[in-house]
C-alpha atoms as a PDB file:
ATOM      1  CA  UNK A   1       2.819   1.754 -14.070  1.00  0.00           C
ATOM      2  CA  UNK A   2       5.619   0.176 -16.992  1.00  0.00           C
ATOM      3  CA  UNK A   3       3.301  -3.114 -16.408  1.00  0.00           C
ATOM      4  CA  UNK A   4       0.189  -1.862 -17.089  1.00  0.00           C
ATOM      5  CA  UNK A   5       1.570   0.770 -19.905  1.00  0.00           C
ATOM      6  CA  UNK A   6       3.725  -2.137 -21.006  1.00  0.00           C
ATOM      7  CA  UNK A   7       1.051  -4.749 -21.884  1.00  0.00           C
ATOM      8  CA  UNK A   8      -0.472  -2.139 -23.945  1.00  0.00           C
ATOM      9  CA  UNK A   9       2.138  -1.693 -25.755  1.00  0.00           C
ATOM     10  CA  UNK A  10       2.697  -5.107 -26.384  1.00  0.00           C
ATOM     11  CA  UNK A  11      -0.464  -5.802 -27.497  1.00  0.00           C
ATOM     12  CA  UNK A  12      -1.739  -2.460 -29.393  1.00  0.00           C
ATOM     13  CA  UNK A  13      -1.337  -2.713 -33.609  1.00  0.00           C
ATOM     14  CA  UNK A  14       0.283   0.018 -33.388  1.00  0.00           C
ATOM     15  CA  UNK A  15       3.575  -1.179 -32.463  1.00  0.00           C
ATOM     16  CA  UNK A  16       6.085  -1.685 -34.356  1.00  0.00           C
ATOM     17  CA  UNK A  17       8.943  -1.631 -32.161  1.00  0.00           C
ATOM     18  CA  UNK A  18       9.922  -1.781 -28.571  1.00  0.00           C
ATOM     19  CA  UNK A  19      11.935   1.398 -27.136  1.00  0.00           C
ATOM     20  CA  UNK A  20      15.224   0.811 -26.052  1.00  0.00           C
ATOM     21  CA  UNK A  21      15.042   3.514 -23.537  1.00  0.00           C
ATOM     22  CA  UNK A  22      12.261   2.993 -21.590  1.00  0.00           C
ATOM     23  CA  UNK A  23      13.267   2.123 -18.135  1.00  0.00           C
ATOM     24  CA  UNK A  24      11.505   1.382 -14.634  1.00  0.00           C
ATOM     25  CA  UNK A  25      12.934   2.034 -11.385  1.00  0.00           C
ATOM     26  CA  UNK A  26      14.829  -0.466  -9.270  1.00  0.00           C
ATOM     27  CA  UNK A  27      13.020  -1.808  -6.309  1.00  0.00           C
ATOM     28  CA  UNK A  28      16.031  -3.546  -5.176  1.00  0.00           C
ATOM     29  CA  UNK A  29      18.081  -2.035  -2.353  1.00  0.00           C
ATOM     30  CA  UNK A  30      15.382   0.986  -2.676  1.00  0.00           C
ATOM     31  CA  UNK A  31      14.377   2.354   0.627  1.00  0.00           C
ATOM     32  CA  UNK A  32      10.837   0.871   1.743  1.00  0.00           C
ATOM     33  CA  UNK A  33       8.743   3.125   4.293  1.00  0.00           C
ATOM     34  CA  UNK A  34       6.244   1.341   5.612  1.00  0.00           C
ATOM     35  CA  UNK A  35       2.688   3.123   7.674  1.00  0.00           C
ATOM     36  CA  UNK A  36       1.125   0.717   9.792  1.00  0.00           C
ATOM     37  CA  UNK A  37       3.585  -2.223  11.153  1.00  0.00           C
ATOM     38  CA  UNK A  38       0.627  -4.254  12.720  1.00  0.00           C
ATOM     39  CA  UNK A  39       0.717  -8.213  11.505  1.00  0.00           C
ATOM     40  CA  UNK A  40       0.282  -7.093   7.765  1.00  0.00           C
ATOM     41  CA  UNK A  41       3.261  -4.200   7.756  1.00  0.00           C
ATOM     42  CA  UNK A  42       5.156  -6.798   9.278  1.00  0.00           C
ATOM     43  CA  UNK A  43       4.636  -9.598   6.545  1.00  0.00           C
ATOM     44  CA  UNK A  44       5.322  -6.480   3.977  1.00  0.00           C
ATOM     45  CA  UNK A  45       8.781  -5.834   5.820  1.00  0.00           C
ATOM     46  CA  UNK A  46       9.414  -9.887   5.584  1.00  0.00           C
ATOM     47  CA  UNK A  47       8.615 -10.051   1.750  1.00  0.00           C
ATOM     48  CA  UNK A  48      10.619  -6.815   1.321  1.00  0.00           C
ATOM     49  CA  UNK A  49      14.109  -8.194   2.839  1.00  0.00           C
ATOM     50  CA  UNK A  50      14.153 -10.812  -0.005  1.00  0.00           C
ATOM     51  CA  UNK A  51      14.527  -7.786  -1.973  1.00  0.00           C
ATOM     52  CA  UNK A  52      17.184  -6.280   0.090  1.00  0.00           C
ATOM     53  CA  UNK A  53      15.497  -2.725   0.612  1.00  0.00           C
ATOM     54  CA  UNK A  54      15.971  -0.443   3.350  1.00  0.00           C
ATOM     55  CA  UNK A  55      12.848  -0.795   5.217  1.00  0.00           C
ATOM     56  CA  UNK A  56      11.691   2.737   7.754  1.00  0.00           C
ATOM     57  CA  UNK A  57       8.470   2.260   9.610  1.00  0.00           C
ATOM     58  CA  UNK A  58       5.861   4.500  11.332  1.00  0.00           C
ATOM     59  CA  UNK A  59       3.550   3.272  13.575  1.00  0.00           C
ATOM     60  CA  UNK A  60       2.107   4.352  17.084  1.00  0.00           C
ATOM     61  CA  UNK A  61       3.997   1.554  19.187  1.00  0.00           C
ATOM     62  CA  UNK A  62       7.499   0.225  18.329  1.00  0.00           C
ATOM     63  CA  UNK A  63       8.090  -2.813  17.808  1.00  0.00           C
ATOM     64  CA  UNK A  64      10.360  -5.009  19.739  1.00  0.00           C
ATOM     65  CA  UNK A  65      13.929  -4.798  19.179  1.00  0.00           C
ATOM     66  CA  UNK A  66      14.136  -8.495  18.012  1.00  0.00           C
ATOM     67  CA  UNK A  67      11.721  -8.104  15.334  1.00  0.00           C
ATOM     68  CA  UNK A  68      12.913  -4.907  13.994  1.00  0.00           C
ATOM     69  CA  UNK A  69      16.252  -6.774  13.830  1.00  0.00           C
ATOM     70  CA  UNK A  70      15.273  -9.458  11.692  1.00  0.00           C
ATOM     71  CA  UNK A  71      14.055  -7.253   8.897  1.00  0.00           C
ATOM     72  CA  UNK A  72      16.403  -4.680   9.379  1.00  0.00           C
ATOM     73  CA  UNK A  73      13.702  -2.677   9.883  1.00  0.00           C
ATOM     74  CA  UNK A  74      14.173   1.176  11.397  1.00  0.00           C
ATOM     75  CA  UNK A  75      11.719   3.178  13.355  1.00  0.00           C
ATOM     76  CA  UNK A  76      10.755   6.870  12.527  1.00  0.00           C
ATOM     77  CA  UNK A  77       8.900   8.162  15.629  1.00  0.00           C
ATOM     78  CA  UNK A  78       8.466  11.274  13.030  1.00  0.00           C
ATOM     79  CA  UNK A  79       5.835  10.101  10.124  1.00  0.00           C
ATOM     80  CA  UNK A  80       7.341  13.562   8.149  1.00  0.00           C
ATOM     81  CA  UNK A  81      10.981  11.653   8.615  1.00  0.00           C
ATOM     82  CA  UNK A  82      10.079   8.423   6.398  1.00  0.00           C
ATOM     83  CA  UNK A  83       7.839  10.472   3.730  1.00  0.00           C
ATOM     84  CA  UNK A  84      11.720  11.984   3.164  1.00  0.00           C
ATOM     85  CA  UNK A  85      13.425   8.983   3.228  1.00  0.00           C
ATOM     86  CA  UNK A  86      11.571   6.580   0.974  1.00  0.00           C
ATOM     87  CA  UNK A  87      11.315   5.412  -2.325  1.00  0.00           C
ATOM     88  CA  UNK A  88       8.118   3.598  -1.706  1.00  0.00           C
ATOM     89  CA  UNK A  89       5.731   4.760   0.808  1.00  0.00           C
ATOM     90  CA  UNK A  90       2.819   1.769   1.372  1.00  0.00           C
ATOM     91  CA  UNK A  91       0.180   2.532   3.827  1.00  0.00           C
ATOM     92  CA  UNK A  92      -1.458  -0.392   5.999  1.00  0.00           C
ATOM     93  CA  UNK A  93      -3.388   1.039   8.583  1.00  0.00           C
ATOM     94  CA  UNK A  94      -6.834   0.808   9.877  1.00  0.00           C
ATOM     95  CA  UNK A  95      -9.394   3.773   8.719  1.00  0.00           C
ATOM     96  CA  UNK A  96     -10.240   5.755  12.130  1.00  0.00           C
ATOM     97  CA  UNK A  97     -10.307   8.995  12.654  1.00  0.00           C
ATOM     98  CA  UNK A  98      -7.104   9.380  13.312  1.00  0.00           C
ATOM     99  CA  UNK A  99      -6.122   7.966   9.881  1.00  0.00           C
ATOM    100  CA  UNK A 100      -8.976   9.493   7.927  1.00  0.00           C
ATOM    101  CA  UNK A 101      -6.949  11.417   5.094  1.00  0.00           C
ATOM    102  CA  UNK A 102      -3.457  10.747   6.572  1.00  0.00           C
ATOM    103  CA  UNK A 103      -2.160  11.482   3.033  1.00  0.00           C
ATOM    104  CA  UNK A 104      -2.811  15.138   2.373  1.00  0.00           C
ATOM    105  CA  UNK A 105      -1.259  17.834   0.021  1.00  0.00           C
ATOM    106  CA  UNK A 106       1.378  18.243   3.097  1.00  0.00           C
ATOM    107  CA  UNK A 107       2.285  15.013   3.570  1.00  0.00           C
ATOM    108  CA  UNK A 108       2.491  14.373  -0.631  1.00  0.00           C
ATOM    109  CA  UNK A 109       4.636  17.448  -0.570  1.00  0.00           C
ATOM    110  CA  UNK A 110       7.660  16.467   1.570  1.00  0.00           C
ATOM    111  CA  UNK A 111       7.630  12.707  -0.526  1.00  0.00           C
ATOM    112  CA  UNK A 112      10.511  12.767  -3.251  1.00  0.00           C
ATOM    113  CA  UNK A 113       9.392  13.611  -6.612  1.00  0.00           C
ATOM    114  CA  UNK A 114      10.674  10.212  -7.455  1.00  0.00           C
ATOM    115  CA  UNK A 115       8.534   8.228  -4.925  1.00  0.00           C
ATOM    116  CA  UNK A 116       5.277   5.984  -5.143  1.00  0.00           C
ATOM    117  CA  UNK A 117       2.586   6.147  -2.959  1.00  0.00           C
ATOM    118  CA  UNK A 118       1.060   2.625  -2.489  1.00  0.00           C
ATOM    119  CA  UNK A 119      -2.042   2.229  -0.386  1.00  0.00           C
ATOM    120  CA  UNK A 120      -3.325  -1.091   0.427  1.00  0.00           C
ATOM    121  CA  UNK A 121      -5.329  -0.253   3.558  1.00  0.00           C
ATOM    122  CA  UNK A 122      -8.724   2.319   3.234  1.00  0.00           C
ATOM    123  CA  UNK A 123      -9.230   4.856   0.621  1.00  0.00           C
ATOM    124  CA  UNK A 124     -10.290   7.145   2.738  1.00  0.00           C
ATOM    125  CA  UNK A 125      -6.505   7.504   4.369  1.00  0.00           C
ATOM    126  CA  UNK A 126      -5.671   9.223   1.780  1.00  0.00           C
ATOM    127  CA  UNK A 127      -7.047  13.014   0.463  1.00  0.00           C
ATOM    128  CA  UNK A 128      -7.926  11.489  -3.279  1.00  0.00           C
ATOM    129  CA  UNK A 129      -7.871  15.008  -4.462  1.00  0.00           C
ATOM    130  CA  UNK A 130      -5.250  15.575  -3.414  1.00  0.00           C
ATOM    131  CA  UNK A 131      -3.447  12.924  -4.538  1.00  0.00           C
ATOM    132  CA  UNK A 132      -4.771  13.489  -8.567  1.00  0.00           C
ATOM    133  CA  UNK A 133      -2.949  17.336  -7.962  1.00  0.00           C
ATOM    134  CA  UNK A 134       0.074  15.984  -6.911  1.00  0.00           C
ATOM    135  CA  UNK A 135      -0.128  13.235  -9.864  1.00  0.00           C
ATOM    136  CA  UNK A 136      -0.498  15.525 -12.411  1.00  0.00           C
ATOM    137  CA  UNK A 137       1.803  18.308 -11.021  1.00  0.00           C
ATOM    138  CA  UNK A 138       4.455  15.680 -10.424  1.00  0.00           C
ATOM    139  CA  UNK A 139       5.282  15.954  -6.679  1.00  0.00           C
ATOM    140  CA  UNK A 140       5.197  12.573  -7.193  1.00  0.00           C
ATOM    141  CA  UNK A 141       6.394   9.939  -9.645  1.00  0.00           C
ATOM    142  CA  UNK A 142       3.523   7.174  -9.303  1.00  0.00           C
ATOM    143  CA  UNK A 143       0.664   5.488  -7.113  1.00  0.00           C
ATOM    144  CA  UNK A 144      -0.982   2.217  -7.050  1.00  0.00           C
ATOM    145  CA  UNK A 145      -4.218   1.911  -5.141  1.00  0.00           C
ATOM    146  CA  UNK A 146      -5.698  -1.384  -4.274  1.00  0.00           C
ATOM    147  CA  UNK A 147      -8.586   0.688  -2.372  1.00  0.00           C
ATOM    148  CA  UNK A 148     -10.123   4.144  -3.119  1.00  0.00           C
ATOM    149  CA  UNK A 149     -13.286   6.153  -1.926  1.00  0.00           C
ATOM    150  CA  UNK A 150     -15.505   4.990  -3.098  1.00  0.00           C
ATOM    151  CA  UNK A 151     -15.234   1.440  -4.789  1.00  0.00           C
ATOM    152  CA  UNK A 152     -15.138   1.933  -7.830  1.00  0.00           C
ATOM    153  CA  UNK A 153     -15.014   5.434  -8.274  1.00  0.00           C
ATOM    154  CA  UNK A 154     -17.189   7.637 -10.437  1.00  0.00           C
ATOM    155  CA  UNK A 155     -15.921   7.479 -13.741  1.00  0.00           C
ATOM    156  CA  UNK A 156     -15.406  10.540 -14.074  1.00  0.00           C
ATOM    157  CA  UNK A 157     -13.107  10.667 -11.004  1.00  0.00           C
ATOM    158  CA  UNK A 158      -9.643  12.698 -12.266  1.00  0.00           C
ATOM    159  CA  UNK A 159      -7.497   9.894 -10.775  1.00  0.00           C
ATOM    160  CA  UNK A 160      -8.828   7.586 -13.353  1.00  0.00           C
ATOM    161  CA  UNK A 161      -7.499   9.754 -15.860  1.00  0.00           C
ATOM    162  CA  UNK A 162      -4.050   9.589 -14.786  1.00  0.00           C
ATOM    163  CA  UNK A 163      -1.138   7.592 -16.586  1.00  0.00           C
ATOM    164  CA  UNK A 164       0.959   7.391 -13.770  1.00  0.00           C
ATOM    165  CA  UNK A 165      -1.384   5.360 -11.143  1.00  0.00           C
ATOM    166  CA  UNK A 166      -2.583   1.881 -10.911  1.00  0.00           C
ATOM    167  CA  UNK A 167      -6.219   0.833  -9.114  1.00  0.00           C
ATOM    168  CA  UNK A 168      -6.903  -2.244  -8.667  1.00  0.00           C
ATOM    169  CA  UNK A 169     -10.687  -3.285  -7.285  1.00  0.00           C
ATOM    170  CA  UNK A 170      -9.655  -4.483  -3.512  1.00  0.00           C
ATOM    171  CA  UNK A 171      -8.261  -7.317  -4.596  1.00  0.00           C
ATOM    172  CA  UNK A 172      -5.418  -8.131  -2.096  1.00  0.00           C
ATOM    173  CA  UNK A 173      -6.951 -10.920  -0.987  1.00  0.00           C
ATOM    174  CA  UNK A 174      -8.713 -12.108  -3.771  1.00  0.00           C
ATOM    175  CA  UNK A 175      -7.167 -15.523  -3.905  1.00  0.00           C
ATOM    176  CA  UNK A 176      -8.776 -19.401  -4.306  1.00  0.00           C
ATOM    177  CA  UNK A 177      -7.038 -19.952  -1.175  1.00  0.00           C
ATOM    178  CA  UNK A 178      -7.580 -16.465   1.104  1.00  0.00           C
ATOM    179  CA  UNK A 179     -10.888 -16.752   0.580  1.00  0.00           C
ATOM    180  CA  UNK A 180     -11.233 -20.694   1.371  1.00  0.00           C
ATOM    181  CA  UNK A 181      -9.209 -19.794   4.496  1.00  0.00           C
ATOM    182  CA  UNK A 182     -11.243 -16.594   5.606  1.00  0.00           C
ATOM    183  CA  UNK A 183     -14.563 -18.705   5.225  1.00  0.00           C
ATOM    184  CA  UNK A 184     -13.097 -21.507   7.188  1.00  0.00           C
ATOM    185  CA  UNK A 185     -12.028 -18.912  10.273  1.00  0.00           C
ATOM    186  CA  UNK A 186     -15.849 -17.738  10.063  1.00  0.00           C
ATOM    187  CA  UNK A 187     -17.422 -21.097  10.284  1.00  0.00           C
ATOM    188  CA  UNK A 188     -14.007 -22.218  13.510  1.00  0.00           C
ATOM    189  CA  UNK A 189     -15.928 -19.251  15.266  1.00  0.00           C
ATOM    190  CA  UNK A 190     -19.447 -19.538  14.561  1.00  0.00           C
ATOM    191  CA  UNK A 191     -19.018 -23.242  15.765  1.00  0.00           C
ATOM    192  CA  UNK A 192     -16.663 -22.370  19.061  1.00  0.00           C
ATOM    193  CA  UNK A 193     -19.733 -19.680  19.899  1.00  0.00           C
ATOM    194  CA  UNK A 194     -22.427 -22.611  19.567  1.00  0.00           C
ATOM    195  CA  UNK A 195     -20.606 -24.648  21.401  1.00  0.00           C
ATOM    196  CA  UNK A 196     -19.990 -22.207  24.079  1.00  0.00           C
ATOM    197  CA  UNK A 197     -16.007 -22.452  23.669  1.00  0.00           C
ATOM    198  CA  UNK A 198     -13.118 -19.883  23.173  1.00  0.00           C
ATOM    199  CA  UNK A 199     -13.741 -17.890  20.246  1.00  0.00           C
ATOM    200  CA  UNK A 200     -10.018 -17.935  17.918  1.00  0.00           C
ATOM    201  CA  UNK A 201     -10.363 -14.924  16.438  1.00  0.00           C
ATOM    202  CA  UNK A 202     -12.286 -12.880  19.028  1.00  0.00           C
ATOM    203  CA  UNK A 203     -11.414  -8.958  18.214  1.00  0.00           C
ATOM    204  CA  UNK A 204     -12.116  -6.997  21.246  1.00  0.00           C
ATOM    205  CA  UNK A 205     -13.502  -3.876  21.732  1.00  0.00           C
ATOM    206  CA  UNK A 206     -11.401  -0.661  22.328  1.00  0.00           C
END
C-alpha cells in the first residue's frame, strides 16, 4: 500500500514535503501464515526465511518433518489457528470447490486488525464482498491481490475504490524468462507425446 501511495506522492505537484511520520510495517521477523504449502507455498516459505519471519502453514497434508525444519516452518491443522497468528496471511491454493470463497466475513473476522490478506492463487477463494466490508470497516489493515473475479473487475467494483489494497493484473509470472520457460515445457511435451515417450509434466487426473 506505502508503495503504491508513496510513488504518488512522490510524483504529484502537490508535494511539497515528505512526512516524517509516515511509517510501514516491518515484514521482518513478522509472523508469515501461509494457505496452500504445495511446490509454490513452499518456495514462499524459502524466500520468507531470508527475511527471518515466523512462518505457520495450513494445508490438507503435512509436510515432512525435514522440510518443515528447514524453513522453520509450523503446521496449524486448525486454518482458524493461523488467521490468529499472522501478520501476513498469503493464499496459494488451487480453486475447487473446496476452496471456492475460503476467505469469508468469518474467516476475515478472526485475522488481526493489523494483518494483510495477500492472495496469489484464484479470485474466487476469496468472498470479494466480503473482503471490500472488511476493508473499509477495518477488520483488516491491507490486501494485495494479484488475482480477482473477474479479471479485471468492473470498474465500478467497491474494491477498486479502496486505499488500502493493491491489484495487480495476474502478473506473478509475467517475466521474459517464466514465460520463455513455460513455452519451452509446452513444446518438451508436445514433442515427448509425438514421439510416443514419457510425458515430463504429465498432471494426472484425480
Amino acid at each position: 500500500m506505502y508503495l503504491h501511495s508513496g510513488c504518488q506522492i512522490t510524483v504529484s505537484p502537490d508535494t511539497k514535503y515528505f512526512a516524517v511520520d509516515w511509517l510501514g510495517v516491518e515484514v521482518t521477523r513478522a509472523t508469515l501464515g501461509i494457505i496452500g504449502m504445495g511446490s509454490i507455498g513452499y518456495k514462499v516459505a524459502q524466500r520468507a526465511r531470508a527475511f527471518n519471519m515466523r512462518i505457520l502453514y495450513h494445508n490438507r497434508n503435512r509436510r515432512r518433518k525435514e522440510e518443515e525444519e528447514a524453513v522453520c516452518a509450523h503446521y496449524c491443522e486448525k486454518m482458524e489457528d493461523l488467521l490468529q497468528q499472522s501478520d501476513f496471511v498469503m493464499l496459494v491454493v488451487n480453486l475447487t470447490p473446496e476452496t471456492h470463497k475460503l476467505i469469508g466475513k468469518k474467516e476475515l473476522g478472526l485475522m488481526k486488525p493489523t494483518a494483510t490478506l495477500i492472495n496469489i492463487s484464484r479470485g474466487a477463494v476469496i468472498d470479494q464482498d466480503a473482503l471490500a466490508e472488511a476493508l473499509q470497516n477495518k477488520v483488516i489493515r491491507a490486501a494485495a491481490l494479484d488475482v480477482t473475479y473477474p479479471e479485471p473487475l468492473p470498474r465500478d467494483h467497491p474494491l477498486l475504490k479502496l486505499n488500502n489494497i493493491i491489484i495487480t493484473p495476474h502478473i506473478g509470472t509475467a517475466t521474459v524468462q517464466a514465460v520463455r520457460m513455460m513455452a519451452e515445457e509446452a513444446i518438451a511435451n508436445m514433442l515427448a507425446v509425438l514421439n510416443g515417450q514419457p510425458i515430463p509434466s504429465e498432471v494426472f487426473p484425480k
